[in-house]
PDB file of N, CA and C in Angstrom:
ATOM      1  N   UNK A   1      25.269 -11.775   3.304  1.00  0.00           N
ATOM      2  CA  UNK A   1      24.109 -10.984   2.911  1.00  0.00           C
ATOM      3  C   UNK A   1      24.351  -9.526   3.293  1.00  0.00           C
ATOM      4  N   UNK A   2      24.494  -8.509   2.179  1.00  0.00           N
ATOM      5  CA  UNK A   2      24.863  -7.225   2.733  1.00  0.00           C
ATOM      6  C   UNK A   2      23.388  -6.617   2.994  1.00  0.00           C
ATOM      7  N   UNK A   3      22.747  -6.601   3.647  1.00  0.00           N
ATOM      8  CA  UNK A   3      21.329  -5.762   4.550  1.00  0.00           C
ATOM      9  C   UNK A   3      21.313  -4.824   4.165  1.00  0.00           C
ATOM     10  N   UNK A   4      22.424  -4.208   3.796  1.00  0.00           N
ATOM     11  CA  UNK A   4      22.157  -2.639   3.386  1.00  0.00           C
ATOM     12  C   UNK A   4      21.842  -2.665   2.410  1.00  0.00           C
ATOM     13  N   UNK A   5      22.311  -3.040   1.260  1.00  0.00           N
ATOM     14  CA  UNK A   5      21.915  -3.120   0.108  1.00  0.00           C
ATOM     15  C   UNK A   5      20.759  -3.558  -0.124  1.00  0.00           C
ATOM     16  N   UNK A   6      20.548  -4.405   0.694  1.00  0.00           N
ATOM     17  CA  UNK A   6      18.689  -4.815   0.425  1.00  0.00           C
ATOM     18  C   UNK A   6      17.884  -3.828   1.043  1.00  0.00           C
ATOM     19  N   UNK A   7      18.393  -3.527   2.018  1.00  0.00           N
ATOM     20  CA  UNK A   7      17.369  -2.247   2.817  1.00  0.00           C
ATOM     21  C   UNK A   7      17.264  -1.277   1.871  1.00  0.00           C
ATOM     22  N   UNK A   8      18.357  -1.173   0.868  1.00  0.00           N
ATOM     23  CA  UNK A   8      17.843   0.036  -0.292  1.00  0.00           C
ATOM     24  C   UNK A   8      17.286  -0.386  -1.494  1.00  0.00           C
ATOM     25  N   UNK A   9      17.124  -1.611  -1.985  1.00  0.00           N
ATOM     26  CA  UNK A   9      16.317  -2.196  -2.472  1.00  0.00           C
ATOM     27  C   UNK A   9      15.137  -1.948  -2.443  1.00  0.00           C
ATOM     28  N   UNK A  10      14.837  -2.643  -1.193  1.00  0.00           N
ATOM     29  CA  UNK A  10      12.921  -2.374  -0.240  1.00  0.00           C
ATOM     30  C   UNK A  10      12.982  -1.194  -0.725  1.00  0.00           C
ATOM     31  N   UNK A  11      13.976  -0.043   0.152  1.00  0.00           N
ATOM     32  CA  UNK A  11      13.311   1.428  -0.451  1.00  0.00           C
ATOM     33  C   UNK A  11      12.694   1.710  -1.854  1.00  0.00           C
ATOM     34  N   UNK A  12      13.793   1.626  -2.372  1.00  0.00           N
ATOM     35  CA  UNK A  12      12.691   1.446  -3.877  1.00  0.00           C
ATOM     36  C   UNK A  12      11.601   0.772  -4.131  1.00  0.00           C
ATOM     37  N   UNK A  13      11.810  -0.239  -4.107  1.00  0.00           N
ATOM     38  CA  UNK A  13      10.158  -1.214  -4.271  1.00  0.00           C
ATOM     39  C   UNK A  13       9.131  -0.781  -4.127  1.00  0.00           C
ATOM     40  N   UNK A  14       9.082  -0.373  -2.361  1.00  0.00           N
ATOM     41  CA  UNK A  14       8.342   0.609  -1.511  1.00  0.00           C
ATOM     42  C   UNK A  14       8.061   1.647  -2.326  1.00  0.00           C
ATOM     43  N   UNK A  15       8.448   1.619  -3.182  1.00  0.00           N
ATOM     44  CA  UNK A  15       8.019   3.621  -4.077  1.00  0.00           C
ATOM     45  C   UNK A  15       6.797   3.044  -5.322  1.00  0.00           C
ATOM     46  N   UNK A  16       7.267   1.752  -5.665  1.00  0.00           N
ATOM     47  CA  UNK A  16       6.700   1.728  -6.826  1.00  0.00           C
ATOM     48  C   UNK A  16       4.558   1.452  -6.902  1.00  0.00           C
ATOM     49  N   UNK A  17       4.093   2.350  -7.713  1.00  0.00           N
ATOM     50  CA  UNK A  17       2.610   2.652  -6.849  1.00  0.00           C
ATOM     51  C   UNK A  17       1.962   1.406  -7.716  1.00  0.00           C
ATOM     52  N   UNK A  18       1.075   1.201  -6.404  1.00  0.00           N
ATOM     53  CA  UNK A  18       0.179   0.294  -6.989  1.00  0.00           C
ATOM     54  C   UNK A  18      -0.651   0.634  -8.739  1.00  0.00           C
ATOM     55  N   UNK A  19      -0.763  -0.789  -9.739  1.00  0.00           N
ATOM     56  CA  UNK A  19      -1.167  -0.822 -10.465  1.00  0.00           C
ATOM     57  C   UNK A  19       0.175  -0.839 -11.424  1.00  0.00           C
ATOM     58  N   UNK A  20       1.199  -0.169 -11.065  1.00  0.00           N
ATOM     59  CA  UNK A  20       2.435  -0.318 -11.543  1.00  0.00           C
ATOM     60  C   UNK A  20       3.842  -1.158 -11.765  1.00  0.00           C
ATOM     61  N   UNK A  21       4.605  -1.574 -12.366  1.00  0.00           N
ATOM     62  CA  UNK A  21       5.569  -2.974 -11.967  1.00  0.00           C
ATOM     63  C   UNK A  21       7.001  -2.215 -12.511  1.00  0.00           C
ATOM     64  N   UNK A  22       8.292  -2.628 -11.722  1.00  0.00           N
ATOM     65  CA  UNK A  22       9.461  -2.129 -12.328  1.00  0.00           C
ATOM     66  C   UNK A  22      10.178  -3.009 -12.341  1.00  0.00           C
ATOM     67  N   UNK A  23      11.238  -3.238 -12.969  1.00  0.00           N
ATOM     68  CA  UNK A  23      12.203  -4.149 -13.185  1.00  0.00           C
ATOM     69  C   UNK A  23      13.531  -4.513 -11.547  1.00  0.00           C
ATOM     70  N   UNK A  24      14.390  -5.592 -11.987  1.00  0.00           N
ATOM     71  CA  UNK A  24      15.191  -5.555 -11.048  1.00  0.00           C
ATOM     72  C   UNK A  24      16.254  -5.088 -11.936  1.00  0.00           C
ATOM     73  N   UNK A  25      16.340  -4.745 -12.588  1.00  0.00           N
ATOM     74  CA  UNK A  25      17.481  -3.910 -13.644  1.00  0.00           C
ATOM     75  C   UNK A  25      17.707  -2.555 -13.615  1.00  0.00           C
ATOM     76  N   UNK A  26      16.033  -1.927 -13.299  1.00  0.00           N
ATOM     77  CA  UNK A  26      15.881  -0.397 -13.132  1.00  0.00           C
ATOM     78  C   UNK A  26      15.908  -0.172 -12.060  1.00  0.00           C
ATOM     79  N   UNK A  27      16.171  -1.029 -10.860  1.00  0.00           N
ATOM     80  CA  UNK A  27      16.250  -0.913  -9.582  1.00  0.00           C
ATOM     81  C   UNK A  27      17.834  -0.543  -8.987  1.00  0.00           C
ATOM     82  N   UNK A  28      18.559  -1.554  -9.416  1.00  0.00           N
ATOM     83  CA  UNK A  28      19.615  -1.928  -9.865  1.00  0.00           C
ATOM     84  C   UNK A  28      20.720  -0.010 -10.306  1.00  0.00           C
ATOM     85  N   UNK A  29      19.371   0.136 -11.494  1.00  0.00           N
ATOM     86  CA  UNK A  29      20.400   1.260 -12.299  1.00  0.00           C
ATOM     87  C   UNK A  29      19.339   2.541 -11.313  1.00  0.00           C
ATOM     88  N   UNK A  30      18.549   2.571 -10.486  1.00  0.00           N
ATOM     89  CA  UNK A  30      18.434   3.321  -9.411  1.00  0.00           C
ATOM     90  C   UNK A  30      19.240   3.973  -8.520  1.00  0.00           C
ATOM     91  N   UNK A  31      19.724   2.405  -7.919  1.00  0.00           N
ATOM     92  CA  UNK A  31      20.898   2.342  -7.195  1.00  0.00           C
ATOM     93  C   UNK A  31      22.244   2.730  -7.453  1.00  0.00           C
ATOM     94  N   UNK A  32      22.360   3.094  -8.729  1.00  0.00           N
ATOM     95  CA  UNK A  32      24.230   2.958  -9.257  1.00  0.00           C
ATOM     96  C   UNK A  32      24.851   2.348  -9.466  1.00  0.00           C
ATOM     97  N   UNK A  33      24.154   1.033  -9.587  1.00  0.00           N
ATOM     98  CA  UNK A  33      24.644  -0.287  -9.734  1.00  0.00           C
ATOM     99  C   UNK A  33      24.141  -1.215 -11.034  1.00  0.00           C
ATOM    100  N   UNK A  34      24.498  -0.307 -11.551  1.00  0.00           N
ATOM    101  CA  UNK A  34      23.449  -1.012 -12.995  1.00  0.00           C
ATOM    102  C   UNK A  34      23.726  -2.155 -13.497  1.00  0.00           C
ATOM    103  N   UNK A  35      24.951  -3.190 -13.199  1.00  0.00           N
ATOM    104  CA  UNK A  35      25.234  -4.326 -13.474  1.00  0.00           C
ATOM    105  C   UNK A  35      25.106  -5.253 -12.241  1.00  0.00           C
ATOM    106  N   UNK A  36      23.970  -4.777 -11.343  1.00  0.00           N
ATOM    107  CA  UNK A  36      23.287  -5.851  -9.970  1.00  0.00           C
ATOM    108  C   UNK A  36      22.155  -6.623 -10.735  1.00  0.00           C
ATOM    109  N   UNK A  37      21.619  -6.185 -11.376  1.00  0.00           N
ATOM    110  CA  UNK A  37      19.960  -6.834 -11.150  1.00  0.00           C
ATOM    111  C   UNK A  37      20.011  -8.254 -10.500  1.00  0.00           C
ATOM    112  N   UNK A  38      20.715  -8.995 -10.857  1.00  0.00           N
ATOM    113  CA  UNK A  38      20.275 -10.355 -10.037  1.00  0.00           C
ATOM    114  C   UNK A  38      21.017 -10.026  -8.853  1.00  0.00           C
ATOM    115  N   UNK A  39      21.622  -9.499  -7.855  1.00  0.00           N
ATOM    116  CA  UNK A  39      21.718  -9.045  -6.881  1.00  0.00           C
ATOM    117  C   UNK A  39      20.372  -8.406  -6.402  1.00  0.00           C
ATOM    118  N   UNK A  40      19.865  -7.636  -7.113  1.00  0.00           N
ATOM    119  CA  UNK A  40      18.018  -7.211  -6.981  1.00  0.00           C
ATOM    120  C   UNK A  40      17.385  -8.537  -6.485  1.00  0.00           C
ATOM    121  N   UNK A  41      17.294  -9.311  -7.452  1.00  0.00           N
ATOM    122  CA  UNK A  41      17.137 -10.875  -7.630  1.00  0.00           C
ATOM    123  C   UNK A  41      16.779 -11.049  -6.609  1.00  0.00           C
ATOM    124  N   UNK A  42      18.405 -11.145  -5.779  1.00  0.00           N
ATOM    125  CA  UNK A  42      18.180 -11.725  -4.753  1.00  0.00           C
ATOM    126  C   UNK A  42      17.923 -11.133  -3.208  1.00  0.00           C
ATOM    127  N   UNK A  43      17.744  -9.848  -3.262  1.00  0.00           N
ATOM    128  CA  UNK A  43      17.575  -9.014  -2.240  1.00  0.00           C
ATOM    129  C   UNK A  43      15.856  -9.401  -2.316  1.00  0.00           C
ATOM    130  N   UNK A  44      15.046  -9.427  -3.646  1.00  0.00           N
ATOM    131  CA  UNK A  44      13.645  -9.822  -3.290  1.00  0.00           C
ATOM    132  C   UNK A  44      13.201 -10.949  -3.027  1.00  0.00           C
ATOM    133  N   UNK A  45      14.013 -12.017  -3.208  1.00  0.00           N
ATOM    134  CA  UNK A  45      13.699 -13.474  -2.720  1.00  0.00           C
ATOM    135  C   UNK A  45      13.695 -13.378  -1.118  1.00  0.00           C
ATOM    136  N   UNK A  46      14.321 -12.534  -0.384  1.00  0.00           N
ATOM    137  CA  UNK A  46      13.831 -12.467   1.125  1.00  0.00           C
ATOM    138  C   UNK A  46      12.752 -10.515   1.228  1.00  0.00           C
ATOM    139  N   UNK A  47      12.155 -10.750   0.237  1.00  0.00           N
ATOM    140  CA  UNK A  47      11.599  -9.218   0.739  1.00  0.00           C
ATOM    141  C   UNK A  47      10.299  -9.605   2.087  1.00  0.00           C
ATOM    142  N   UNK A  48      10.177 -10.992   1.650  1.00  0.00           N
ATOM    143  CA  UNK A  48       8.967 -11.431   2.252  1.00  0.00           C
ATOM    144  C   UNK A  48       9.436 -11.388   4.074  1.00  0.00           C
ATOM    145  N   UNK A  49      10.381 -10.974   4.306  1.00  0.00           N
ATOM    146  CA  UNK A  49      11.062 -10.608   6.067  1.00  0.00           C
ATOM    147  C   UNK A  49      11.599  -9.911   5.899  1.00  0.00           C
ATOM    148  N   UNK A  50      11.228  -8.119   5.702  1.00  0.00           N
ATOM    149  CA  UNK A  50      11.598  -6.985   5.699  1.00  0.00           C
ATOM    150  C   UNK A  50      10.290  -6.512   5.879  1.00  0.00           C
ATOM    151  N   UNK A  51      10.530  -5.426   6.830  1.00  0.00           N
ATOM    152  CA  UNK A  51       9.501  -4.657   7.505  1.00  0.00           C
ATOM    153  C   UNK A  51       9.715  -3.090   7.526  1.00  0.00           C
ATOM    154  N   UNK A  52       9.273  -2.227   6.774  1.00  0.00           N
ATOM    155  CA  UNK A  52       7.862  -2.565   6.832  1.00  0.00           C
ATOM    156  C   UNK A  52       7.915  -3.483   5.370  1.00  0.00           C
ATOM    157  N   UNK A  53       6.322  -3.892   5.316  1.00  0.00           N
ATOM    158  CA  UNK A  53       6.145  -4.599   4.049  1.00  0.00           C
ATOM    159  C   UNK A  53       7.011  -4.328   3.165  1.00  0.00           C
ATOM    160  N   UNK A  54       7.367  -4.915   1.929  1.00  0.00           N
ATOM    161  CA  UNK A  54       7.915  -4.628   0.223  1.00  0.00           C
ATOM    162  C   UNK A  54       6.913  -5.243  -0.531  1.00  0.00           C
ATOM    163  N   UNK A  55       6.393  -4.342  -1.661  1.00  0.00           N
ATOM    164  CA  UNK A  55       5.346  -5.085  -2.660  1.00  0.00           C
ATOM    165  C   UNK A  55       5.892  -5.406  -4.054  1.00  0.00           C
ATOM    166  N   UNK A  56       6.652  -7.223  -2.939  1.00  0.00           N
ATOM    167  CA  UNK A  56       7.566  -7.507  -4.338  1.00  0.00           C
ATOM    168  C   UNK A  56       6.832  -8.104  -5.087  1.00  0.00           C
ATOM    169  N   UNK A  57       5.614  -8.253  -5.704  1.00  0.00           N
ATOM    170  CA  UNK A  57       4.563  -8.316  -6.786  1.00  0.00           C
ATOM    171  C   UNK A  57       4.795  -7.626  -7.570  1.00  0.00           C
ATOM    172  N   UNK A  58       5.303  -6.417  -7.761  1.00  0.00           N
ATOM    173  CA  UNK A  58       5.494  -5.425  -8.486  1.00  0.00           C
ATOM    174  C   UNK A  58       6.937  -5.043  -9.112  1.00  0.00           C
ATOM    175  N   UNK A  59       7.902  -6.392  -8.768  1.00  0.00           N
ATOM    176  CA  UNK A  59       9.212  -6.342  -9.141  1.00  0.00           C
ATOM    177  C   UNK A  59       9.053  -7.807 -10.185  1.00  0.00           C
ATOM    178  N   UNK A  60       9.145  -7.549 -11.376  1.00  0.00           N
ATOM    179  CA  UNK A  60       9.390  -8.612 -12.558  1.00  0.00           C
ATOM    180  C   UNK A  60      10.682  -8.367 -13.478  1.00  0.00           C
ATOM    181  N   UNK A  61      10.931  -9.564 -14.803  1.00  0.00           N
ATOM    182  CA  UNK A  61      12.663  -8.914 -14.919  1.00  0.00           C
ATOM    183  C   UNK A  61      12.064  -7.794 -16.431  1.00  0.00           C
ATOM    184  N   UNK A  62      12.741  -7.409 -16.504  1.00  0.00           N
ATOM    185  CA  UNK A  62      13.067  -6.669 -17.710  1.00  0.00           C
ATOM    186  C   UNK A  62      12.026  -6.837 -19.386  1.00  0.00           C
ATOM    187  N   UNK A  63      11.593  -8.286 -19.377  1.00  0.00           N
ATOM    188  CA  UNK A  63      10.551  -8.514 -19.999  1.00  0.00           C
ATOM    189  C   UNK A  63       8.989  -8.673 -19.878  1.00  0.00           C
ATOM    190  N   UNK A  64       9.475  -8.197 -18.638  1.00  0.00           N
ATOM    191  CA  UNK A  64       7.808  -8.167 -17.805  1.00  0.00           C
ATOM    192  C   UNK A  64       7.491  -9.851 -17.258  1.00  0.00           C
ATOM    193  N   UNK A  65       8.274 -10.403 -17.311  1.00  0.00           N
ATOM    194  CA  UNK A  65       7.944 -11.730 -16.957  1.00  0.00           C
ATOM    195  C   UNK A  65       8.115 -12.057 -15.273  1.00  0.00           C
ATOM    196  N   UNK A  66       7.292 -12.953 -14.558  1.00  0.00           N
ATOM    197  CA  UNK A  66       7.342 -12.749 -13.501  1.00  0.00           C
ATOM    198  C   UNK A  66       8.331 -13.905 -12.939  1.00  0.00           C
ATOM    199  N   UNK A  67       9.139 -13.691 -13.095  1.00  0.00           N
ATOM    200  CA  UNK A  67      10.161 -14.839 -12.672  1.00  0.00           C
ATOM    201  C   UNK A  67      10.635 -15.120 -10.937  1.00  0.00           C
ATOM    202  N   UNK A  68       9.942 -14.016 -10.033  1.00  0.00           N
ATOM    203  CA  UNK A  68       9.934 -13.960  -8.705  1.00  0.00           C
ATOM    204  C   UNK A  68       8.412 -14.942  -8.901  1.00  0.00           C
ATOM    205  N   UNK A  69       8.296 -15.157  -9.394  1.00  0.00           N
ATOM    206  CA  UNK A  69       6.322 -16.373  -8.163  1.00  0.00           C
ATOM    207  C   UNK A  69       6.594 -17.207  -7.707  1.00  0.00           C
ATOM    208  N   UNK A  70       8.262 -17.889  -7.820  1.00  0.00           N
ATOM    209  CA  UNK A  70       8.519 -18.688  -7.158  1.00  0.00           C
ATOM    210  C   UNK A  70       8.767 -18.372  -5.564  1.00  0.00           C
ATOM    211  N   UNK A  71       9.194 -17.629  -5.122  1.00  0.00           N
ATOM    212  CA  UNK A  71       9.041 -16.977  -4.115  1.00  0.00           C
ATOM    213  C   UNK A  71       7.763 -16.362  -3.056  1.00  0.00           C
ATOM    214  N   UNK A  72       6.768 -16.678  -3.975  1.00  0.00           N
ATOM    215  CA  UNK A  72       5.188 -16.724  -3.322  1.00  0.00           C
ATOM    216  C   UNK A  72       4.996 -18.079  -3.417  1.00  0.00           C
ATOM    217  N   UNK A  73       3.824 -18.211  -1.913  1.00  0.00           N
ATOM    218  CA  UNK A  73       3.183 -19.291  -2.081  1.00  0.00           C
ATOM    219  C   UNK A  73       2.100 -18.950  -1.825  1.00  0.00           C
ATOM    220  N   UNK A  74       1.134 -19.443  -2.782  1.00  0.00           N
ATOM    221  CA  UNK A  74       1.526 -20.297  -3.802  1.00  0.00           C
ATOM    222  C   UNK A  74       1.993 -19.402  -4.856  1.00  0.00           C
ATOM    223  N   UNK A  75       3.131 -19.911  -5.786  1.00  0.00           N
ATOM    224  CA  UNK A  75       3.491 -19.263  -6.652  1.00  0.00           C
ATOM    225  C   UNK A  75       2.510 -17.890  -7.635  1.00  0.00           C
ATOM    226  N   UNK A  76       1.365 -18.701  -7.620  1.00  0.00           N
ATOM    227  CA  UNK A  76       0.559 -18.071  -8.609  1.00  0.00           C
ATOM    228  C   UNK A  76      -0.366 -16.817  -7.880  1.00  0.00           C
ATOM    229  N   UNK A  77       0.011 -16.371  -6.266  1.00  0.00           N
ATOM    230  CA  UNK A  77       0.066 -15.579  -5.490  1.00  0.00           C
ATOM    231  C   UNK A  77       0.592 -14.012  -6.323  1.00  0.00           C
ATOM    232  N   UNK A  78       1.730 -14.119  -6.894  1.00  0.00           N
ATOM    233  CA  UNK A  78       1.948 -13.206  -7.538  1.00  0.00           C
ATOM    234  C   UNK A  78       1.115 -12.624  -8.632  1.00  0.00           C
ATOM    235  N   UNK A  79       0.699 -13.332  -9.485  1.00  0.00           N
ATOM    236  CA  UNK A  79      -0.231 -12.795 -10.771  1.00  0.00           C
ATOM    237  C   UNK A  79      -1.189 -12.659 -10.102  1.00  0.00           C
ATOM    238  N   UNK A  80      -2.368 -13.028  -8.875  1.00  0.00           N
ATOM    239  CA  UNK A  80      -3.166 -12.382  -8.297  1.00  0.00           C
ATOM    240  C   UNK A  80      -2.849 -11.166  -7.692  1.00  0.00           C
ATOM    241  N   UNK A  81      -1.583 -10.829  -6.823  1.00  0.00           N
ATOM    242  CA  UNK A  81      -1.731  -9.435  -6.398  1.00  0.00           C
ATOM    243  C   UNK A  81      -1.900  -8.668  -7.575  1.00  0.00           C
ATOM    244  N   UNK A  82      -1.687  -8.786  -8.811  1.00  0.00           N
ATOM    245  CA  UNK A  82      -0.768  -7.689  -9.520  1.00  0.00           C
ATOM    246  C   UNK A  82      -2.555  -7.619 -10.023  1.00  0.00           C
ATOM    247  N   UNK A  83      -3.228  -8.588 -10.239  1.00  0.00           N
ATOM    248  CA  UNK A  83      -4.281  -8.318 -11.374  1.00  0.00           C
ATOM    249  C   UNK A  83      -5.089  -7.472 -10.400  1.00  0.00           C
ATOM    250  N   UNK A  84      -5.308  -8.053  -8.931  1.00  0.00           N
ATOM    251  CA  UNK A  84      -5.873  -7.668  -7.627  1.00  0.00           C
ATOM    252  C   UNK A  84      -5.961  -5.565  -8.736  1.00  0.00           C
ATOM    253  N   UNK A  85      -4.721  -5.419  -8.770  1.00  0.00           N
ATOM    254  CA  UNK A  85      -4.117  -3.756  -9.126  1.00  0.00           C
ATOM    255  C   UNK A  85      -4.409  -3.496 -10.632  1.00  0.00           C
ATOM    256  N   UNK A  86      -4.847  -4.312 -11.338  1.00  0.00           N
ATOM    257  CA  UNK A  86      -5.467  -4.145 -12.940  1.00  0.00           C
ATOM    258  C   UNK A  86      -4.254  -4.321 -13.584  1.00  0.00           C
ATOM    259  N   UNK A  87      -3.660  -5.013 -13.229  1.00  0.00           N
ATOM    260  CA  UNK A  87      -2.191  -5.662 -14.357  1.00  0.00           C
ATOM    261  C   UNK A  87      -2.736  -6.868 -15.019  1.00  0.00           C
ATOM    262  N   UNK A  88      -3.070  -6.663 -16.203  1.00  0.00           N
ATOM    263  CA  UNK A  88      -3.038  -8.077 -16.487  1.00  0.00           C
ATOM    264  C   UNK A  88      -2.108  -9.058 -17.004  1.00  0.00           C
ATOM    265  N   UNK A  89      -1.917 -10.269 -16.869  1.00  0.00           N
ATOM    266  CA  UNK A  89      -0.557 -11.234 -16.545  1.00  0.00           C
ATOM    267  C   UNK A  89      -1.411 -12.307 -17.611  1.00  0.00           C
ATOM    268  N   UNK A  90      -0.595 -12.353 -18.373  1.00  0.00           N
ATOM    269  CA  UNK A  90      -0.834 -14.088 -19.698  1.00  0.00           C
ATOM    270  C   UNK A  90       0.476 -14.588 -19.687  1.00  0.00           C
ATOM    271  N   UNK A  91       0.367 -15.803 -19.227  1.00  0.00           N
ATOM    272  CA  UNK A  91       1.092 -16.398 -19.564  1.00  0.00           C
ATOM    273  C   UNK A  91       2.688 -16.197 -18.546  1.00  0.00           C
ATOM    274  N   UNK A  92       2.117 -16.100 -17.458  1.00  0.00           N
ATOM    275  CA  UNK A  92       3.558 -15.430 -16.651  1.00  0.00           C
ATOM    276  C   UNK A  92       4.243 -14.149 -17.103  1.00  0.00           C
ATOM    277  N   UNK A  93       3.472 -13.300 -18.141  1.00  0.00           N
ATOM    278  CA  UNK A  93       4.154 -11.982 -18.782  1.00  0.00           C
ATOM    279  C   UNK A  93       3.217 -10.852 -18.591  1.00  0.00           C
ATOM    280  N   UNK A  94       3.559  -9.886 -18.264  1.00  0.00           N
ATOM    281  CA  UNK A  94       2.864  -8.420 -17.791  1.00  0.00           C
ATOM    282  C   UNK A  94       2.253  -7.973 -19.465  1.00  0.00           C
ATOM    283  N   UNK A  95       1.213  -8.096 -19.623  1.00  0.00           N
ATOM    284  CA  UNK A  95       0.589  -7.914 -21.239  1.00  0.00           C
ATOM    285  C   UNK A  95       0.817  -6.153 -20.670  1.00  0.00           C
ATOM    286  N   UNK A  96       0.755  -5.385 -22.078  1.00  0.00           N
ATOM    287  CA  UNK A  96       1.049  -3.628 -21.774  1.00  0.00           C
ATOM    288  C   UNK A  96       2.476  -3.251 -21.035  1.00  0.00           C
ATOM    289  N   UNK A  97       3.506  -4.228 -21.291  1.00  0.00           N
ATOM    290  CA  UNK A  97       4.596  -4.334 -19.860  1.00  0.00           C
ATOM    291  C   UNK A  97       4.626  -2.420 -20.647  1.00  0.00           C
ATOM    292  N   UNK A  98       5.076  -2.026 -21.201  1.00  0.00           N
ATOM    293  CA  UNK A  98       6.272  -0.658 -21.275  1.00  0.00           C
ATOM    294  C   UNK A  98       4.879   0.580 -20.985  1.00  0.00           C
ATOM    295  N   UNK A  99       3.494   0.164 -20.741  1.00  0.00           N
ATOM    296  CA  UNK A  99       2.053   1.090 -20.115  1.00  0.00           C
ATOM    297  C   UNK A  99       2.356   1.018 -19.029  1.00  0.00           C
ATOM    298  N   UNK A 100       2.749   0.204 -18.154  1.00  0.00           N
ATOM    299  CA  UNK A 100       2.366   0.114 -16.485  1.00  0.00           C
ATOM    300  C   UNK A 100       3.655   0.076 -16.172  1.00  0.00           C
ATOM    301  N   UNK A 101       5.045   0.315 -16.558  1.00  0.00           N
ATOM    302  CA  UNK A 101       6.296   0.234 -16.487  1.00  0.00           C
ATOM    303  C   UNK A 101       6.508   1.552 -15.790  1.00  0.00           C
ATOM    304  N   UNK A 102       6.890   1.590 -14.597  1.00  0.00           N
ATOM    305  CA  UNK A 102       7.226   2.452 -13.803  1.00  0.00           C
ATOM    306  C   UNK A 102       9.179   2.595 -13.665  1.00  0.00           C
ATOM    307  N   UNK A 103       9.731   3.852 -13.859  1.00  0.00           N
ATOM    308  CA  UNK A 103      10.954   4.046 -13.765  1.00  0.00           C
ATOM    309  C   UNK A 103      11.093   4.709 -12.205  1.00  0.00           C
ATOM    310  N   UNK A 104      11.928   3.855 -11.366  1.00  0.00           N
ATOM    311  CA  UNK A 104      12.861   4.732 -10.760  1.00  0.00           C
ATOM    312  C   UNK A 104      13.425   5.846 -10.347  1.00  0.00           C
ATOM    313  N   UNK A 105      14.091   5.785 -11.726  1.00  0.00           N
ATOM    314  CA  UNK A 105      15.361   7.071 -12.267  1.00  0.00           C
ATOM    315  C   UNK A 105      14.410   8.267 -12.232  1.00  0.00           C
ATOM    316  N   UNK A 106      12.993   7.966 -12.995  1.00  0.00           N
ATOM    317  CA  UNK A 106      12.171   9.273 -13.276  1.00  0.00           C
ATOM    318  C   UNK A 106      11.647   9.753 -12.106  1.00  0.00           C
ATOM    319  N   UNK A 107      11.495   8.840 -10.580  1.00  0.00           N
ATOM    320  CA  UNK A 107      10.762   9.305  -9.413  1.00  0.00           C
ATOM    321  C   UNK A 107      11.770   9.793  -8.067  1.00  0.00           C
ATOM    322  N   UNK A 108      13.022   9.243  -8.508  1.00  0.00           N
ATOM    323  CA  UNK A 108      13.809   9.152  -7.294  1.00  0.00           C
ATOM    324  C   UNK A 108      14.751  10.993  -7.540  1.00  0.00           C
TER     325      UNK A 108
END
């Protein structure tokens, strides 16, 4: 497990503002690493023991689909934070994904 790489992960995450969701692809091409995302993947499957917090609610893949809820419990933990923030979620998919699509590249 390279830590560092996840510790810069979190950093990003950490940026992305509530009401907003970014990919693990644009995270990924944040980083310089634009052929990680499932390395993203898997840096957020433990975000849940990184401190300070990461609001990996707000990390879905590329189609807006929330393919991290497995990683909440209960799974369906995830589509509540996000709506908690006025995202609305059908069907495991971010409805408006490319409205509430927050870039990275454009903040960092």
């Amino acid at each position: 497990m390279d830590t560092n790489f996840y510790e810069q992960v979190y950093e990003v995450a950490r940026l992305v503002p509530k009401g907003r969701v970014t990919s693990y692809g644009a995270i990924a091409k944040a980083l310089g690493v634009a052929n990680s995302s499932r390395m993203v993947g898997h840096a957020m499957a433990y975000a849940g023991q990184a401190s300070p917090k990461v609001p990996a609610h707000r990390i879905v893949n590329s189609s807006g689909l929330l393919t991290g809820r497995f990683h909440f419990s209960p799974p369906s933990l995830m589509q509540e934070l996000l709506e908690k923030e006025g995202i609305t979620v059908v069907n495991d998919k971010i409805k408006n994904f490319k409205q509430v699509f927050w870039d990275p590249l454009q903040e960092l």
